[in-house]
Protein backbone atom coordinates (compact mmCIF):
# COMPACT_ATOMS: atom_id res chain seq x y z
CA UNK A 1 2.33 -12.63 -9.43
CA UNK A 2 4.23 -13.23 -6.13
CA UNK A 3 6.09 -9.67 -6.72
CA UNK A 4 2.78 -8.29 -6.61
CA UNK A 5 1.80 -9.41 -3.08
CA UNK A 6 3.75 -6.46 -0.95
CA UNK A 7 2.59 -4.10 -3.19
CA UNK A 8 -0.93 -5.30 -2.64
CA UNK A 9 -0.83 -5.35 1.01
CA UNK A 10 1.15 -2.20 1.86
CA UNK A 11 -1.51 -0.46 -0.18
CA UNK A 12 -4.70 -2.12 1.54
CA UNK A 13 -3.39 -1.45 4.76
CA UNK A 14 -3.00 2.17 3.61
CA UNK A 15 -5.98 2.80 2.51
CA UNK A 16 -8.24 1.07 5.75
CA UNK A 17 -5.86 3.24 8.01
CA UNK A 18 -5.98 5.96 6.43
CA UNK A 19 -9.73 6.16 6.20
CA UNK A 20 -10.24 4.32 9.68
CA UNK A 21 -7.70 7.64 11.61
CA UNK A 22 -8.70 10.20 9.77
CA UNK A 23 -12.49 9.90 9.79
CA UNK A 24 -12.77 10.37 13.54
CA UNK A 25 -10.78 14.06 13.49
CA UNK A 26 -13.39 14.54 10.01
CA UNK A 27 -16.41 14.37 12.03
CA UNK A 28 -15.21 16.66 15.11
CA UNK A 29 -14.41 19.31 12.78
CA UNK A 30 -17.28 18.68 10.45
CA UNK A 31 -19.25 19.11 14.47
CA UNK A 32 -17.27 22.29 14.93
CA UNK A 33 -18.06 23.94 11.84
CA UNK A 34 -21.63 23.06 12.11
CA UNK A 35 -21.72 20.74 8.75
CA UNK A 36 -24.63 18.67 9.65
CA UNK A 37 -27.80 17.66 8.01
CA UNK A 38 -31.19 15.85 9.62
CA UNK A 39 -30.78 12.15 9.10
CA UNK A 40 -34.61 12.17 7.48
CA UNK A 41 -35.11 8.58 8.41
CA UNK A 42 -34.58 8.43 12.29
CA UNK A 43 -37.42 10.19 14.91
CA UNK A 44 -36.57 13.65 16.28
CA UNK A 45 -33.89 16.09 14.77
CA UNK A 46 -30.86 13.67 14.55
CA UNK A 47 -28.10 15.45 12.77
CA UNK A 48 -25.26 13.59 10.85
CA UNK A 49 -22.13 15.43 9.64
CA UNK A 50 -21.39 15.69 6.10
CA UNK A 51 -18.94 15.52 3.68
CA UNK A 52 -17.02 12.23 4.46
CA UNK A 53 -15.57 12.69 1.02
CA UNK A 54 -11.68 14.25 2.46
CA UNK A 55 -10.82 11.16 4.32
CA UNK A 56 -12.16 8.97 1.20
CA UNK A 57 -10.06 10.62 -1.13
CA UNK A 58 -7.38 10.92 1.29
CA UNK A 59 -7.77 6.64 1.61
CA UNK A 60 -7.78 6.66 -2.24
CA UNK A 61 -4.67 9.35 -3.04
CA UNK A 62 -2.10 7.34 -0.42
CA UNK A 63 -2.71 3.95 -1.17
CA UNK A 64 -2.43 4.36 -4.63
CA UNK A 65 0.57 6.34 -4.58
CA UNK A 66 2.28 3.65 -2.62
CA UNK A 67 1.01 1.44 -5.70
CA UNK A 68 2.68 3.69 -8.42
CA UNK A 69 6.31 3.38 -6.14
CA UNK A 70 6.29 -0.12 -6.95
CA UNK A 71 4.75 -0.40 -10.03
CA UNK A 72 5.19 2.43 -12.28
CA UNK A 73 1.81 2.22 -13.86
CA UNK A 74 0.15 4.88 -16.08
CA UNK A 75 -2.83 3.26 -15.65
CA UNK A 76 -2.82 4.06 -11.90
CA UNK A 77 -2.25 7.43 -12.21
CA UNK A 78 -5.25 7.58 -14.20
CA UNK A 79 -7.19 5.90 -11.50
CA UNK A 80 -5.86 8.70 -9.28
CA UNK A 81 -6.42 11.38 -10.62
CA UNK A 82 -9.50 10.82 -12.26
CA UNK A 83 -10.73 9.52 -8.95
CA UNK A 84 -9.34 13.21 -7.19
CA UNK A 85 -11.34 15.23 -10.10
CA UNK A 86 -14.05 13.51 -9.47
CA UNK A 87 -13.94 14.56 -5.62
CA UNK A 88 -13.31 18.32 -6.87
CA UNK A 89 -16.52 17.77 -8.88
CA UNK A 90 -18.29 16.40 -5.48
CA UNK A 91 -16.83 18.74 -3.24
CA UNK A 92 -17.87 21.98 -5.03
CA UNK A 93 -21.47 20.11 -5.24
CA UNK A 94 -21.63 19.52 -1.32
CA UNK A 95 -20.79 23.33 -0.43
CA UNK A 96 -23.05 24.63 -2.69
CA UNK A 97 -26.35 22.64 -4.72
CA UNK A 98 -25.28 23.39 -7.97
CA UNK A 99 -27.74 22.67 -11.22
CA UNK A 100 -28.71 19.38 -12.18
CA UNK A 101 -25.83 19.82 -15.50
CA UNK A 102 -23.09 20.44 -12.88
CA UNK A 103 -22.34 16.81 -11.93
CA UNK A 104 -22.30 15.13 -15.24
CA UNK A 105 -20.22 18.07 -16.63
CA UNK A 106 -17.76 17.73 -14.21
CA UNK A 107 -17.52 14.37 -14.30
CA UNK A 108 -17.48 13.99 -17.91
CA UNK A 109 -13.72 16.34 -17.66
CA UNK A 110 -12.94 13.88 -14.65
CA UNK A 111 -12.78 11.19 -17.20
CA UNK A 112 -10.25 12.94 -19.63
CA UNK A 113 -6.62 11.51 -17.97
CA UNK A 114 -8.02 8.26 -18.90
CA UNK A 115 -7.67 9.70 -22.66
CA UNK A 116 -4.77 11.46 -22.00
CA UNK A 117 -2.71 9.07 -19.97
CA UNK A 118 -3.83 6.40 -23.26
CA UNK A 119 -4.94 4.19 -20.29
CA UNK A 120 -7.71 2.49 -22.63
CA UNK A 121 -8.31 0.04 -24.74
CA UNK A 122 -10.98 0.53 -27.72
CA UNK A 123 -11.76 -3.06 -27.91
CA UNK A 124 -14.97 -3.89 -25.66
CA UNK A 125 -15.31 -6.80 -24.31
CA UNK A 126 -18.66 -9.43 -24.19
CA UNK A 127 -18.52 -12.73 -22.78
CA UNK A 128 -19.79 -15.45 -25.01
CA UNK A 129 -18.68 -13.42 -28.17
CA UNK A 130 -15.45 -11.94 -27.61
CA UNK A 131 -14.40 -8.20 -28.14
CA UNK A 132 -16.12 -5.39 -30.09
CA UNK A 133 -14.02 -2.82 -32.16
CA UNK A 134 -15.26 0.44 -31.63
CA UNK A 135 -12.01 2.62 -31.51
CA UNK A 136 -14.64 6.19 -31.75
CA UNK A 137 -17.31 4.90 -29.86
CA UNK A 138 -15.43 3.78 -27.05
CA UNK A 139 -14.33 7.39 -26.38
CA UNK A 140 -18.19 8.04 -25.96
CA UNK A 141 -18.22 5.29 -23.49
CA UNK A 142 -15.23 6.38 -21.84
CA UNK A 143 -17.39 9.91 -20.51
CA UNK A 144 -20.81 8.17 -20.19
CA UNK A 145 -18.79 5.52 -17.86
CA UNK A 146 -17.54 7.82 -15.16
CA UNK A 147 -20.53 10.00 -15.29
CA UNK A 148 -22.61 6.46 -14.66
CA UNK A 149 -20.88 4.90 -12.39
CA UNK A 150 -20.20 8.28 -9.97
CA UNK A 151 -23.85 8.90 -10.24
CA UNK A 152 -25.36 5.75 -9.74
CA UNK A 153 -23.33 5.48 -6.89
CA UNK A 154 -24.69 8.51 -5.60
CA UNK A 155 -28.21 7.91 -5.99
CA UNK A 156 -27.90 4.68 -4.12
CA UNK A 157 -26.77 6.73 -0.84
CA UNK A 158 -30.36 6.95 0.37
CA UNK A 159 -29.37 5.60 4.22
CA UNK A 160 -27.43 4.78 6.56
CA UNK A 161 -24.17 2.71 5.38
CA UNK A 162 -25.62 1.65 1.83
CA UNK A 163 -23.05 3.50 -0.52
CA UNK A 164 -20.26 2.23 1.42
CA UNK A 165 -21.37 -0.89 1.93
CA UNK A 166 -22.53 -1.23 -1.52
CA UNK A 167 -19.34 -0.30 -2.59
CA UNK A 168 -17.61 -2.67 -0.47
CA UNK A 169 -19.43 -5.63 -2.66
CA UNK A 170 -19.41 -4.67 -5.44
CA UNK A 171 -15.79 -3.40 -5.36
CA UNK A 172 -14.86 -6.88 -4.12
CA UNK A 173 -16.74 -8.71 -6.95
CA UNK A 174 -14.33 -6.12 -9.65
CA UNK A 175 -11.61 -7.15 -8.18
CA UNK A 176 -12.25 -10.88 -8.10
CA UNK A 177 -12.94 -10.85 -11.65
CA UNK A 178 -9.54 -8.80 -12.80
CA UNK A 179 -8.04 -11.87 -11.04
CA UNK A 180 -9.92 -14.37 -13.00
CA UNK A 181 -8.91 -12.83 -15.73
CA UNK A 182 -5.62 -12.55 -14.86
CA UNK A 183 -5.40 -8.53 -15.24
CA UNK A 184 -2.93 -8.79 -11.81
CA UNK A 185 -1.77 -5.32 -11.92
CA UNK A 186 -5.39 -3.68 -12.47
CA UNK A 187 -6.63 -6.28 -9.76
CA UNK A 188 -4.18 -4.85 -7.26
CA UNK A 189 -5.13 -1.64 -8.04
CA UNK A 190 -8.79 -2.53 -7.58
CA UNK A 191 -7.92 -3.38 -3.74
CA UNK A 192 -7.77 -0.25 -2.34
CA UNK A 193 -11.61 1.00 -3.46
CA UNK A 194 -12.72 -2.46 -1.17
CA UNK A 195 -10.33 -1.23 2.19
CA UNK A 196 -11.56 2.64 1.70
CA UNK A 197 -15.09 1.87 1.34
CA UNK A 198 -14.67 -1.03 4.32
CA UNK A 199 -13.40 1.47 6.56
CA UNK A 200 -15.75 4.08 6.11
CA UNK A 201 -18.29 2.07 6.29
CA UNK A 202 -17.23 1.42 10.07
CA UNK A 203 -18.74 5.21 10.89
CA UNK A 204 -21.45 5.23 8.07
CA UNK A 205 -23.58 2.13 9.17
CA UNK A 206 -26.45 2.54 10.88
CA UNK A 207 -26.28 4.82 13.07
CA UNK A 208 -24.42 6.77 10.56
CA UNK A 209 -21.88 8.90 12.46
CA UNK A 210 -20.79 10.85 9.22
CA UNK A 211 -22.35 10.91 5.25
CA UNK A 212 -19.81 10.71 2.15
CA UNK A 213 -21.53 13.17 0.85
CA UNK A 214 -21.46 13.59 -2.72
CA UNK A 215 -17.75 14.54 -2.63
CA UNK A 216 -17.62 10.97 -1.10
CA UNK A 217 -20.24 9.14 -3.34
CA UNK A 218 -19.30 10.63 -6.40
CA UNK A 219 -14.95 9.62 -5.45
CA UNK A 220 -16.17 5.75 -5.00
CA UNK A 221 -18.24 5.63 -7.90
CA UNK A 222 -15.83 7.37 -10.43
CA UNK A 223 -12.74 5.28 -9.46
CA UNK A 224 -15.05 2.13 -10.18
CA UNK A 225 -15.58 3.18 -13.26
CA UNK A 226 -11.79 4.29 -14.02
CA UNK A 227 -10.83 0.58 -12.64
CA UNK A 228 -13.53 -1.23 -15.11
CA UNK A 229 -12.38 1.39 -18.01
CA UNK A 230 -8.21 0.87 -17.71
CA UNK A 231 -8.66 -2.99 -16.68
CA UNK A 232 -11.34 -3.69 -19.85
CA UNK A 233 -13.93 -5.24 -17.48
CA UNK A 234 -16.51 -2.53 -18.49
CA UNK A 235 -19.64 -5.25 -18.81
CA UNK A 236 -18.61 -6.97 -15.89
CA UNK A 237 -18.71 -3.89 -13.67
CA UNK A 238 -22.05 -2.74 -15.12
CA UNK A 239 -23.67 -5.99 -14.08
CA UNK A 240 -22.45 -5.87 -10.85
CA UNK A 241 -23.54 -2.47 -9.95
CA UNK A 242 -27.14 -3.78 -11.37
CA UNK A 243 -29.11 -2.03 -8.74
CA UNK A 244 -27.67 1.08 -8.18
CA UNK A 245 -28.26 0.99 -11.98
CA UNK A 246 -31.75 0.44 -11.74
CA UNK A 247 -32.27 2.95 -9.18
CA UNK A 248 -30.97 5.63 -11.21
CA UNK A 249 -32.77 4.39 -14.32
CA UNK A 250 -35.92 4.60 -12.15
CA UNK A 251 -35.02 8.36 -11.24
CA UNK A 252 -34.70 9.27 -14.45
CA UNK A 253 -37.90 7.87 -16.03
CA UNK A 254 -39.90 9.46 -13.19
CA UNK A 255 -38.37 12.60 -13.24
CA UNK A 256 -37.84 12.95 -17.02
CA UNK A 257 -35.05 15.48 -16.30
CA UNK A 258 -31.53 15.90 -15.44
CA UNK A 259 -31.70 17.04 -11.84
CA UNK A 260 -30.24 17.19 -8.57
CA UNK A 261 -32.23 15.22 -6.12
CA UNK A 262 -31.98 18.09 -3.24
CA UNK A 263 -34.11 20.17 -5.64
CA UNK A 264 -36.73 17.71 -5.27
CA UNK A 265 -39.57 18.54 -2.59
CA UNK A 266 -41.66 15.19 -2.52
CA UNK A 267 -39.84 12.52 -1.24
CA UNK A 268 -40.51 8.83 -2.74
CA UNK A 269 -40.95 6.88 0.66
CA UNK A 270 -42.47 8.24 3.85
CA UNK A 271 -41.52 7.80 7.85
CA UNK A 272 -44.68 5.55 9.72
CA UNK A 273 -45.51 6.06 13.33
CA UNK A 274 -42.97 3.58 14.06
CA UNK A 275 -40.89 5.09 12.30
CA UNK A 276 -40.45 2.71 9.75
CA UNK A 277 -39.99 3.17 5.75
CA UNK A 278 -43.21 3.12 3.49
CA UNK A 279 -44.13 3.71 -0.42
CA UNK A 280 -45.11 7.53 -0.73
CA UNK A 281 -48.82 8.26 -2.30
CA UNK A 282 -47.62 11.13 -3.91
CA UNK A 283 -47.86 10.59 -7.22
CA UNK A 284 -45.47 13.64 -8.05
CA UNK A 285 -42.74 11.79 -5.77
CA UNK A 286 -39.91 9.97 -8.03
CA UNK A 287 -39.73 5.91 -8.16
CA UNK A 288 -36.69 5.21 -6.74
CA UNK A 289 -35.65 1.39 -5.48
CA UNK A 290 -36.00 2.04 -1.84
CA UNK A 291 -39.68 3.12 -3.11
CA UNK A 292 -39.60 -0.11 -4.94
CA UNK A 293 -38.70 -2.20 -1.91
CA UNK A 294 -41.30 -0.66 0.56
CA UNK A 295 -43.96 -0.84 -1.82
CA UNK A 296 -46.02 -4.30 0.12
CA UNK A 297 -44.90 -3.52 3.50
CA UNK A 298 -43.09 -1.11 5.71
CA UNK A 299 -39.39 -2.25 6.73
CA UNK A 300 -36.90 -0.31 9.16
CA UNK A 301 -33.70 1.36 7.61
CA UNK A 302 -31.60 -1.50 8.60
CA UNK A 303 -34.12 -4.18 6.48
CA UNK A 304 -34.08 -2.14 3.31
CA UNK A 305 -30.57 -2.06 3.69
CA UNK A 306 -30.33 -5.35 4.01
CA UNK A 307 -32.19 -6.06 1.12
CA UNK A 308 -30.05 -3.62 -1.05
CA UNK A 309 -26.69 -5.77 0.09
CA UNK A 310 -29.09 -8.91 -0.83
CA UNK A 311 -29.58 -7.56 -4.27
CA UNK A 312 -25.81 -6.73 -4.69
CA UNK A 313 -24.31 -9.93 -3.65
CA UNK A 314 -26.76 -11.52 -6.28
CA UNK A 315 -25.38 -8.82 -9.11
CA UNK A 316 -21.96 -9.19 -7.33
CA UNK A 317 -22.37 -13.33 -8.67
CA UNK A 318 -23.56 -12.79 -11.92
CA UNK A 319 -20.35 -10.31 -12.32
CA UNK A 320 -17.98 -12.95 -11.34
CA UNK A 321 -19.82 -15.90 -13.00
CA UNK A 322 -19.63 -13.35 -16.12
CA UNK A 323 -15.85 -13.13 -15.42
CA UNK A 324 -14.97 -16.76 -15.90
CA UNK A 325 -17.46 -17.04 -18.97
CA UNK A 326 -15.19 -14.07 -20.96
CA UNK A 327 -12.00 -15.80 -19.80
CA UNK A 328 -13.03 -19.40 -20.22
CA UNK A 329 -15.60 -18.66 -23.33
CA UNK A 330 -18.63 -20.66 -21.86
């Protein structure tokens, strides 16, 4: 364990630093180019440049190749590169809307140096009753995984600093619970995702000075997934990513298709006169959590935030408390 405290902290402090330099030069050439969109939730025509996703990956790429010096890991060059493919997949999507199939295609062949690099274990594990044997199943899992947990991610970037942010919990509470169960290596691994997302989050909270995009989005999510896949903590990171969960659950069930939200028209929550968040009357509009949240009263961007980060800490618990169940068999 002590052997794997420089490698731990030369990597964190790559990947905030990384992030935290290279964002800055992101968003004056993402200005030059023009590469803005309307931030829909603030009055007037406030533009915000888009795709964060370079210096994410960037974070992501250099931290954990400092990682695989030390520690020789196939496991993190799965993370890697399944986490790169991923941003491939979201880059493509952010230059150009592509069909609703596009993402979960692409994600689904982001997934495949986990199988390759036999970074996986078949066994799935429960708290309370142990592991589940499901060697052909679990490659099933394996795809529907990374194509969850980049999309959910995703969805849940609906304002100003919540994917990042989200991330930032819910990337902790993974980590914490590789520790607890004494995964080290995986747990170090883990670190990164919480210093990448930390320091982007620095120029995506409100006021959001630059979006991930979904080159961004879709890079967190997927190496979440490829973390809770190679360190067996696949139930553990479901729970704590709960609400983006829900969220997309809700998209789905209201839209009844696989689609790309862009290609929606009606939106699920409207701006009021002071300029605050409310519940659409549209019944075509999706159901989405935001819509959820807004549905008794108008809040600002900043409250429904906050109550997003609310709803993650509380999933964030249950993942850890879910942790020490599995290793302690409560």
């Amino acid at each position: 364990m002590i052997e794997l405290i420089i490698p731990a902290v030369v990597s964190c402090v790559v990947a905030f630093f990384t992030v935290y330099f290279m964002t800055p030069p992101l968003i004056k050439y993402l200005h030059k180019k023009n590469l803005a969109v309307k931030d829909i939730h603030k009055p007037g025509d406030v533009m915000v440049v888009r795709p964060g996703g370079p210096a994410i990956i960037a974070g992501i790429i250099t931290s954990e190749i400092v990682l695989y010096a030390f520690l020789q890991m196939n496991e993190i060059l799965a993370i890697l590169i399944t986490s790169f493919l991923a941003f491939v997949v979201g880059y493509v999507d952010d230059r150009k809307v592509m069909g609703g199939w596009f993402k979960p295609l692409g994600l689904a062949l982001a997934a495949l140096p986990i199988i390759f690099l036999g970074t996986y274990d078949s066994d799935l594990a429960f708290p309370l009753f142990g592991a589940v044997q499901i060697p052909i199943l679990y490659l099933a899992i394996i795809f529907f995984m990374i194509i969850i947990t980049g999309n959910t991610i995703n969805s849940i970037d609906v304002a100003n600093g919540i994917a990042s942010g989200f991330m930032v919990i819910a990337s902790l509470s993974l980590s914490v619970a590789l520790f607890i169960l004494q995964n080290y290596e995986i747990a170090i691994a883990s670190l990164p995702l919480i210093f990448v997302s930390l320091a982007f989050y620095k120029y995506h909270k409100i006021p959001s000075k630059i979006f991930p995009g979904d080159s961004g989005a879709l890079t967190l999510g997927v190496m979440y997934g490829a973390i809770a896949i190679v360190g067996q903590v696949e139930v553990i990171a479901a729970i704590a990513l709960l609400p983006a969960i829900l969220n997309s659950f809700l998209f789905l069930a209201s839209v009844k298709k696989i689609v790309d939200h862009r290609e929606l028209n009606e939106k699920p929550v409207e701006l009021t006169s002071d300029f605050k968040l409310k519940a659409t009357k549209n019944k075509k509009a999706r159901i989405s959590l935001v819509r959820l949240i807004v549905a008794n009263t108008p809040l600002s961007e900043k409250e429904v935030g906050t109550v997003i980060f609310k709803l993650a800490l509380f999933s964030a618990g249950l993942a850890i408390i879910t942790a020490f169940m599995m290793e302690f068999r409560i």
